[in-house]
N, C-alpha and C. Protein backbone atom coordinates (compact mmCIF):
# COMPACT_ATOMS: atom_id res chain seq x y z
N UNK A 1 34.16 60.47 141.34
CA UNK A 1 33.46 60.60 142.60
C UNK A 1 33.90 61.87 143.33
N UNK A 2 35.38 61.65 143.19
CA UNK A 2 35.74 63.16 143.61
C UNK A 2 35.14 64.41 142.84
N UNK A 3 35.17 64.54 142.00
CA UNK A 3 34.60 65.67 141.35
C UNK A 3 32.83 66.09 141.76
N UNK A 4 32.03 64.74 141.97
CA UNK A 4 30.27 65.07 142.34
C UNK A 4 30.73 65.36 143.49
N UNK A 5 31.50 64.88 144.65
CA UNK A 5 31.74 65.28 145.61
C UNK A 5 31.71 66.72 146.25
N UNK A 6 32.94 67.66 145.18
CA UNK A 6 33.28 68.70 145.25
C UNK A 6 31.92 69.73 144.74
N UNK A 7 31.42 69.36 143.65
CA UNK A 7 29.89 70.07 143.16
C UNK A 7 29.29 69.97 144.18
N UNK A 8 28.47 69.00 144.85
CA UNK A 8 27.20 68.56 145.99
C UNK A 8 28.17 69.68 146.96
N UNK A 9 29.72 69.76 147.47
CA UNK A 9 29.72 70.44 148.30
C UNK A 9 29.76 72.23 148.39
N UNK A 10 29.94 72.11 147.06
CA UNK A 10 29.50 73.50 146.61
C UNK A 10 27.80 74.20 146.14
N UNK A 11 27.21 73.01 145.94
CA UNK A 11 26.13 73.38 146.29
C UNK A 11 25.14 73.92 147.72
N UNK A 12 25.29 72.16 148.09
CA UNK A 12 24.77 71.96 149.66
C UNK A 12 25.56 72.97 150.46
N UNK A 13 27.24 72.89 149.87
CA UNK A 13 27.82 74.12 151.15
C UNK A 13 28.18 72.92 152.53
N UNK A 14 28.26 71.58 151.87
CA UNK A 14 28.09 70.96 153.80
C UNK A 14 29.83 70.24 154.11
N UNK A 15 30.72 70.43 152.97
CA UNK A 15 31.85 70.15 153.24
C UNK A 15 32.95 71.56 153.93
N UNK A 16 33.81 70.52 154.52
CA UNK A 16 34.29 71.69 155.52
C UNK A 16 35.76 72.17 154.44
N UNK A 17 36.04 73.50 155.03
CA UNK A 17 37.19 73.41 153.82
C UNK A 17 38.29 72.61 153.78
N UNK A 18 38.79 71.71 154.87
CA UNK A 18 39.64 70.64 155.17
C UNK A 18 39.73 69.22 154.03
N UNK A 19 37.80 68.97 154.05
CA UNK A 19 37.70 68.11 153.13
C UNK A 19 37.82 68.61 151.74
N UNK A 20 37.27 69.58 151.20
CA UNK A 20 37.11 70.47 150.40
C UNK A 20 38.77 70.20 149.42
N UNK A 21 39.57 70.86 150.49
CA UNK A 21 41.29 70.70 150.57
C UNK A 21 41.45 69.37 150.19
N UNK A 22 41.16 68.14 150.52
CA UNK A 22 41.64 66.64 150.28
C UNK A 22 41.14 66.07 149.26
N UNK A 23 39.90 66.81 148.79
CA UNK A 23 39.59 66.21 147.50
C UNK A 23 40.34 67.22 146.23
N UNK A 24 40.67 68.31 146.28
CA UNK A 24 41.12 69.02 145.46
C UNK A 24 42.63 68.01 145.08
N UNK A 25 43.47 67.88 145.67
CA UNK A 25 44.12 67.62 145.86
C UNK A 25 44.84 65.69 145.49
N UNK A 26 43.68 65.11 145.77
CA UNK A 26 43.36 63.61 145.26
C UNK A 26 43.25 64.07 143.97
N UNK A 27 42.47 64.85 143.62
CA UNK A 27 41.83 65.22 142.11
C UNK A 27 43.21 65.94 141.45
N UNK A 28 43.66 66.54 142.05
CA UNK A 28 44.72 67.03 141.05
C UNK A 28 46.43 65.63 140.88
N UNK A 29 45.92 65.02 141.89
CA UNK A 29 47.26 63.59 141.95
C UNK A 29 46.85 62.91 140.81
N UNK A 30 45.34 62.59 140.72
CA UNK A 30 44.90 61.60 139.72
C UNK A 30 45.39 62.35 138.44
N UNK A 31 44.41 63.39 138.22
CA UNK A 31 44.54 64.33 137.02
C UNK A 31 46.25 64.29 136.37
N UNK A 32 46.95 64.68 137.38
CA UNK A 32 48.88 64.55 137.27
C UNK A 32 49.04 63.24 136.58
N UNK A 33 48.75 62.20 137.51
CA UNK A 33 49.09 61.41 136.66
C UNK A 33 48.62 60.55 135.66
N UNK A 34 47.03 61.16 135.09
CA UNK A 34 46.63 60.91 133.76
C UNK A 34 47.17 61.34 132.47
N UNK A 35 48.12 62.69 132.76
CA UNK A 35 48.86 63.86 132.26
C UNK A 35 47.59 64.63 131.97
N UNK A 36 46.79 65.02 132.61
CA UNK A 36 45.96 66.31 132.17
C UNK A 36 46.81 67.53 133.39
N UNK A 37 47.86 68.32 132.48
CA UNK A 37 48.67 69.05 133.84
C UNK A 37 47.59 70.16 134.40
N UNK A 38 46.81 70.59 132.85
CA UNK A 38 46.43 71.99 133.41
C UNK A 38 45.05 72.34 134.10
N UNK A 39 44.59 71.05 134.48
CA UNK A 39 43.70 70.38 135.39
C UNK A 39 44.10 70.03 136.96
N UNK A 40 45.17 69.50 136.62
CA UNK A 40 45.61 68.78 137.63
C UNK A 40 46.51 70.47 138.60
N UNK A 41 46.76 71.44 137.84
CA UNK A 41 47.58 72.19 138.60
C UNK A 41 46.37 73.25 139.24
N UNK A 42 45.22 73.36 138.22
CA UNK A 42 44.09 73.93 138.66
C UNK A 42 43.48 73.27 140.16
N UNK A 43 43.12 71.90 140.16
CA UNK A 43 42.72 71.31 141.07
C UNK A 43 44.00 71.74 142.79
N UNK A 44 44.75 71.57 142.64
CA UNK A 44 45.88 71.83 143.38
C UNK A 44 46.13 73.17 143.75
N UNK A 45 46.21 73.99 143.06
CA UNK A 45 45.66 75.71 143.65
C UNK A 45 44.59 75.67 144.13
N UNK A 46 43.57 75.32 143.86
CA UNK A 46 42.19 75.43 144.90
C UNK A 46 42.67 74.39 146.21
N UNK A 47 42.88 73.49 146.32
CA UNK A 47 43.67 72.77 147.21
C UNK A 47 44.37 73.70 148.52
N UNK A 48 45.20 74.71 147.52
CA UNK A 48 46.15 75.44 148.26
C UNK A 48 45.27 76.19 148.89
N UNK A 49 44.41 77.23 148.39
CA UNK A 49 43.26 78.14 148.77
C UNK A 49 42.17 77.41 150.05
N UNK A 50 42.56 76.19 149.79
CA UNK A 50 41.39 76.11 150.96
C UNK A 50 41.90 75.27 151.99
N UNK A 51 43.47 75.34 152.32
CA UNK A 51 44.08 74.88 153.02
C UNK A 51 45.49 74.76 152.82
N UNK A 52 45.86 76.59 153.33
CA UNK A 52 47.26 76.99 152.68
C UNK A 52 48.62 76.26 153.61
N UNK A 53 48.03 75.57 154.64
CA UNK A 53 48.93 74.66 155.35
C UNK A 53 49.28 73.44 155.04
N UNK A 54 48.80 73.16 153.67
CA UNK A 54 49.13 71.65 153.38
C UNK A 54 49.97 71.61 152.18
N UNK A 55 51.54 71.19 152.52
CA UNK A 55 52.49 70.80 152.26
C UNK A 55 52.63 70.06 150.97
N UNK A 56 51.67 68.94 151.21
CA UNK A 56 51.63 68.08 150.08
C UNK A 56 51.04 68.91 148.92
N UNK A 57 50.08 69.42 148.76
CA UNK A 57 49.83 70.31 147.89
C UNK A 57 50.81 70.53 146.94
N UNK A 58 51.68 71.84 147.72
CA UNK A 58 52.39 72.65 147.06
C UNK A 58 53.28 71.66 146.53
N UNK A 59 53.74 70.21 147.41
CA UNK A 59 54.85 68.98 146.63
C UNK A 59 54.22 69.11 145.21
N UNK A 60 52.73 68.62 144.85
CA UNK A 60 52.32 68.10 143.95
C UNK A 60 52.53 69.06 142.70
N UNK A 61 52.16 70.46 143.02
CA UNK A 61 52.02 71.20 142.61
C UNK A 61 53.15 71.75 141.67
N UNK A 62 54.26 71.84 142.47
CA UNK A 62 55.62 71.93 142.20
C UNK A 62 56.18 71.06 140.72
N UNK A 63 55.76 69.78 141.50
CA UNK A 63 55.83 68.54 140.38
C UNK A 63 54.80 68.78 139.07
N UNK A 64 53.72 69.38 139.14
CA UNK A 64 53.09 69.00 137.85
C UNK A 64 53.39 70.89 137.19
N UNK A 65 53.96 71.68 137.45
CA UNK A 65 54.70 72.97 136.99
C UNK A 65 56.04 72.08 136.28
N UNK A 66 56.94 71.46 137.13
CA UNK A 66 58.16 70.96 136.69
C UNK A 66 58.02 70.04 135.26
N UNK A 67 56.83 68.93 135.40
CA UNK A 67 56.19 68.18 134.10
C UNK A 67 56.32 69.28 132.82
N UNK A 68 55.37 70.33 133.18
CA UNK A 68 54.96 71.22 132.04
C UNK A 68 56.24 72.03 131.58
N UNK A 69 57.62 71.53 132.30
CA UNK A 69 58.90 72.54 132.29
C UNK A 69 58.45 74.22 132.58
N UNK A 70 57.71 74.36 133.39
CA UNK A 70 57.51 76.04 134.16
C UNK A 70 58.57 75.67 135.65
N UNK A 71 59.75 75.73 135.45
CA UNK A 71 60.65 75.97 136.43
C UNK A 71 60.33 76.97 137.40
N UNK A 72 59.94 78.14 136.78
CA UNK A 72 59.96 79.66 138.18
C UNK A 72 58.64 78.96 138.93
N UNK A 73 57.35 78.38 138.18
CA UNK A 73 56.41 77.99 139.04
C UNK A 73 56.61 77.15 140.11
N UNK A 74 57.08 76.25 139.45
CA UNK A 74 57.45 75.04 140.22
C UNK A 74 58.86 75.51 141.65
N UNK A 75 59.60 76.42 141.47
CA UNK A 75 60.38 76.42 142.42
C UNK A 75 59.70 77.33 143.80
N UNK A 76 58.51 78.20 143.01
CA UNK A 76 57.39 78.81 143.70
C UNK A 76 57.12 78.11 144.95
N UNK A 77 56.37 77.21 144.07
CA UNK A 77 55.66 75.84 144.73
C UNK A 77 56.29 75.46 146.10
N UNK A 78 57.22 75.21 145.88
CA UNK A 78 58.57 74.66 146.40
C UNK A 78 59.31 74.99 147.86
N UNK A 79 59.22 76.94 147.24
CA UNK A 79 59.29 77.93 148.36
C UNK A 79 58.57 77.89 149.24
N UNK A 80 57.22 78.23 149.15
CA UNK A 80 55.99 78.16 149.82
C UNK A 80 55.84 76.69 150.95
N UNK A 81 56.34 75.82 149.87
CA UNK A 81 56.55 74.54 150.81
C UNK A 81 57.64 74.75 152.09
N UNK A 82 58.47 75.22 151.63
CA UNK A 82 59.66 75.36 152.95
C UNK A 82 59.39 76.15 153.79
N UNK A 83 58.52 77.60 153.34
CA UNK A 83 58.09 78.47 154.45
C UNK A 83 57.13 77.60 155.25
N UNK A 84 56.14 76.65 155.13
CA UNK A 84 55.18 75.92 156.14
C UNK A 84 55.99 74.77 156.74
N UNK A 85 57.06 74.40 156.54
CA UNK A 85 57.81 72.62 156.70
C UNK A 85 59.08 73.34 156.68
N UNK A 86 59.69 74.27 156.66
CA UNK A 86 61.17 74.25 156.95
C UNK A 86 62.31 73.29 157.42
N UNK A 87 61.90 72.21 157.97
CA UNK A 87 62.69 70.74 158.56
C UNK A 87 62.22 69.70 157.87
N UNK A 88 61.46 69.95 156.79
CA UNK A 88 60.99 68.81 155.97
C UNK A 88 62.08 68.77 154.54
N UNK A 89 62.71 67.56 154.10
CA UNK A 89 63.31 67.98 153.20
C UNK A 89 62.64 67.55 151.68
N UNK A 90 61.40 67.16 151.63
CA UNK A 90 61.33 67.13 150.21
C UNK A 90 61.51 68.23 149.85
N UNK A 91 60.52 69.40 150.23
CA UNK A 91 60.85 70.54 149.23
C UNK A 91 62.42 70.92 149.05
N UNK A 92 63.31 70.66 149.70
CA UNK A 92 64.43 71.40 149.74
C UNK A 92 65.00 69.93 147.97
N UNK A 93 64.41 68.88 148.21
CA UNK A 93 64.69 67.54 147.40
C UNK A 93 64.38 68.02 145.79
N UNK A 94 62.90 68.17 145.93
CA UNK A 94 62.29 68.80 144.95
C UNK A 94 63.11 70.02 144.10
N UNK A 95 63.45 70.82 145.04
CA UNK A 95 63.33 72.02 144.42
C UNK A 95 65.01 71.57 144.07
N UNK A 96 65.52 70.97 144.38
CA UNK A 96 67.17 70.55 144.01
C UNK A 96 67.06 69.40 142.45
N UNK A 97 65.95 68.84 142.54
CA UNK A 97 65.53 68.36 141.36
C UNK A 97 64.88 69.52 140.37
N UNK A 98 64.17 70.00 140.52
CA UNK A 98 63.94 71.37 139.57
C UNK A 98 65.04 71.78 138.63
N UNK A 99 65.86 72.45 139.59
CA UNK A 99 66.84 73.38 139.71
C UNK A 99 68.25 72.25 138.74
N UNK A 100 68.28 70.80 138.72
CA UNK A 100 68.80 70.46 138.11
C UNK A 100 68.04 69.98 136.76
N UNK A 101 67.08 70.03 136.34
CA UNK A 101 66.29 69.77 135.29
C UNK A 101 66.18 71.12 134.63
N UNK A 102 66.56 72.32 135.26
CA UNK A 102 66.79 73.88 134.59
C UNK A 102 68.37 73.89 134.49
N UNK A 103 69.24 73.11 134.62
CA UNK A 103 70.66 73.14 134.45
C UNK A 103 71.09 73.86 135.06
N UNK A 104 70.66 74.62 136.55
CA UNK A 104 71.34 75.51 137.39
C UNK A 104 72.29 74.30 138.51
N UNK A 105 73.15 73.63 138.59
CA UNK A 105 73.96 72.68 139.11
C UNK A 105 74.44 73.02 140.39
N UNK A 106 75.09 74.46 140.59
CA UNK A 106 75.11 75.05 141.53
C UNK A 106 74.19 75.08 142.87
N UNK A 107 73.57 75.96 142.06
CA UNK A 107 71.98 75.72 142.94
C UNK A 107 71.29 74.40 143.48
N UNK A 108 71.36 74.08 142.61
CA UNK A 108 70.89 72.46 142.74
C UNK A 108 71.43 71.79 143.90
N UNK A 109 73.31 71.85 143.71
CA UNK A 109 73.33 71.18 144.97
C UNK A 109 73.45 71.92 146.34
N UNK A 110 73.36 73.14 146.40
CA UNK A 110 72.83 73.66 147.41
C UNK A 110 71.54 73.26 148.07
N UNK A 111 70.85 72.80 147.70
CA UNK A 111 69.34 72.47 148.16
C UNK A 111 69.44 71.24 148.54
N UNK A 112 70.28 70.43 147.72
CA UNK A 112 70.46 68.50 147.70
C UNK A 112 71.51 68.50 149.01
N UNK A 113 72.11 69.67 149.32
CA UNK A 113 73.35 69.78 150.12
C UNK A 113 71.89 69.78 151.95
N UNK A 114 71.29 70.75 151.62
CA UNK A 114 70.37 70.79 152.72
C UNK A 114 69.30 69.55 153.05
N UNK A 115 68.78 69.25 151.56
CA UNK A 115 68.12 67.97 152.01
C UNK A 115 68.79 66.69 152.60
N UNK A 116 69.83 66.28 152.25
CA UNK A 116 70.42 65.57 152.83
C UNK A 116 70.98 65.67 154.47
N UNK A 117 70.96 67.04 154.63
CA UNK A 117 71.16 67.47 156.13
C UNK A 117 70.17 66.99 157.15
N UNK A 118 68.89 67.14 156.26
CA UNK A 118 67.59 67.01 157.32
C UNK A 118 67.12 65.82 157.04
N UNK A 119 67.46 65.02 155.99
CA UNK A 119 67.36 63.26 155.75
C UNK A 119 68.51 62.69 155.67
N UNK A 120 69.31 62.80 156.26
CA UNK A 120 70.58 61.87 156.68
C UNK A 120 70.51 60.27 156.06
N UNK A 121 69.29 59.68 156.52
CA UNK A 121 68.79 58.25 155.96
C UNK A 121 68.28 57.92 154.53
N UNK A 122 68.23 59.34 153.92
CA UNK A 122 67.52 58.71 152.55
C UNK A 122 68.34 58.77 151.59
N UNK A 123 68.43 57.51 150.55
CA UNK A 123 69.24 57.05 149.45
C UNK A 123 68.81 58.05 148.35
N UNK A 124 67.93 58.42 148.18
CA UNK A 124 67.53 59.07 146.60
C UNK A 124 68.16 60.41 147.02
N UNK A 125 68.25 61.05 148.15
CA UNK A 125 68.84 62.37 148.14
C UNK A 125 70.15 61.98 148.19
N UNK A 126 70.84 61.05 148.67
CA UNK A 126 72.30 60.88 148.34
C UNK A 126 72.88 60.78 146.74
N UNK A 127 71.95 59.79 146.32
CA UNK A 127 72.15 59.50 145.14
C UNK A 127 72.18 60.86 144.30
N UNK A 128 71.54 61.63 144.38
CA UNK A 128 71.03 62.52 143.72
C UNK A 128 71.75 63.62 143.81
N UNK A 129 72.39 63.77 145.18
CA UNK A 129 73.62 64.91 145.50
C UNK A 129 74.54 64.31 144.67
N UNK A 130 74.76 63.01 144.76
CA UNK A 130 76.05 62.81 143.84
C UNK A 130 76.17 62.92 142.78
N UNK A 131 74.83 62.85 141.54
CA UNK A 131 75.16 62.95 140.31
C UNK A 131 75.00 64.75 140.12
N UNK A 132 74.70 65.61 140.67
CA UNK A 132 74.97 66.75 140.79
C UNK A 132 75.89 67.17 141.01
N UNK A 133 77.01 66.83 142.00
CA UNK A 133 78.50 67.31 142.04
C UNK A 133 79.10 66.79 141.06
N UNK A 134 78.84 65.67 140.54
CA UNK A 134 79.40 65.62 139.74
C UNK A 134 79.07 66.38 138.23
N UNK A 135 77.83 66.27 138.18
CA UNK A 135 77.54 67.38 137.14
C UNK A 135 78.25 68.45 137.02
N UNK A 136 78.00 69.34 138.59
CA UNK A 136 78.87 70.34 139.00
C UNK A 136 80.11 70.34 138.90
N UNK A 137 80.89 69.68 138.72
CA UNK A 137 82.57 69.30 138.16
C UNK A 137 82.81 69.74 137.05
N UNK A 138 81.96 68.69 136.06
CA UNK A 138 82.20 68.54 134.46
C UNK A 138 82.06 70.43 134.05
N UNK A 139 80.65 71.14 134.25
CA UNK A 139 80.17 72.32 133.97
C UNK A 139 80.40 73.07 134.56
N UNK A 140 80.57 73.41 135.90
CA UNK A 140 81.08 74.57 136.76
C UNK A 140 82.35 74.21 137.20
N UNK A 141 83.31 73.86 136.67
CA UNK A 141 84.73 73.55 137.25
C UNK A 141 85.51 74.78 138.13
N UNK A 142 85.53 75.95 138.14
CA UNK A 142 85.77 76.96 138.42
C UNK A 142 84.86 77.62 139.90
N UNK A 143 83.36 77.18 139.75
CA UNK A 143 83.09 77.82 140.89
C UNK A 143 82.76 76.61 141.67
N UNK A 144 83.00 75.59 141.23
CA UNK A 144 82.69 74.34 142.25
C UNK A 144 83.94 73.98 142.92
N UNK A 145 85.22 74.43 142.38
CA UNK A 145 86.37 74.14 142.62
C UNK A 145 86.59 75.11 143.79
N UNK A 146 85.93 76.52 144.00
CA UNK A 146 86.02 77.67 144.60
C UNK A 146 85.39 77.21 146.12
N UNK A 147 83.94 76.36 145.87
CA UNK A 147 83.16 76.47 147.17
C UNK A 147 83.84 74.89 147.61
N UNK A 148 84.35 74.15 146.67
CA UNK A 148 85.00 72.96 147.75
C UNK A 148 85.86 72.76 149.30
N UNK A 149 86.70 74.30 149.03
CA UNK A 149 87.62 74.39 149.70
C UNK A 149 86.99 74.86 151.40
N UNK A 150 85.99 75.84 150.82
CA UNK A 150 85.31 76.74 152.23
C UNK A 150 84.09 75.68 152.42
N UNK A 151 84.04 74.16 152.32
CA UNK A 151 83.19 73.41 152.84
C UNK A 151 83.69 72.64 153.33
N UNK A 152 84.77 71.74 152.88
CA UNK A 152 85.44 70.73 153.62
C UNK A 152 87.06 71.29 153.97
N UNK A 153 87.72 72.56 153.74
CA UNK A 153 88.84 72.94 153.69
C UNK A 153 88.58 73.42 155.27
């Protein structure tokens, strides 16, 4: 339905680009999680294009780059998200999930370190900082051992 939707409004021309934006976007969630990625990431760039203020987008977007393992896309995604939501912490969540699914640990909990700043209340970013420092232990022993001191020292 979404899809005749988007045709009739490209024909007729009578959808506004707001709606335009919400069906792209439905269409690329569904598409994600049928696993058609390179549909679903298509649908979601037009999304972005016709309503570069919407957040969720770039979440989704992020996520179905990360599926396909395109890390630089997906942390793209990610960026773009924080420049419109800067006090929002999925992207900072996201992109700390990325960043540990590319084995950068460091990085990772730098971002999990911020999301948790701006979600104080949420369990999955706690959880999630923790199996990262600890990651960060086992594999970076040396520079995790370095930034412990100038955080809680």
């Amino acid at each position: 339905m979404a899809q005749r939707a988007l045709r009739a409004s490209g024909e007729l021309d009578l959808q506004q680009s707001q709606d335009q934006a919400n069906l792209h976007l439905l269409l690329g969630k569904l598409l994600c999680q049928a696993g058609q990625l390179d549909q679903a990431i298509y649908h979601l760039n037009e999304a972005v294009q016709h309503k570069p203020e919407m957040i969720e987008a770039y979440l989704e977007l992020g996520q179905a780059h990360r599926e396909r393992r395109q890390y630089t896309q997906a942390l793209s995604a990610y960026d773009q998200a924080i420049e419109i939501a800067p006090n929002d912490y999925q992207p900072y969540y996201q992109m700390g999930v990325t960043l540990k699914d590319s084995k950068d640990y460091l990085a990772a909990e730098r971002m999990l370190r911020k999301a948790a700043e701006l979600a104080p209340d949420e369990p999955a970013v706690h959880r999630l900082l923790a199996a990262v420092i600890a990651l960060n232990l086992v594999h970076n022993r040396r520079e995790a051992s370095q930034e412990f001191p100038a955080q809680y020292g």
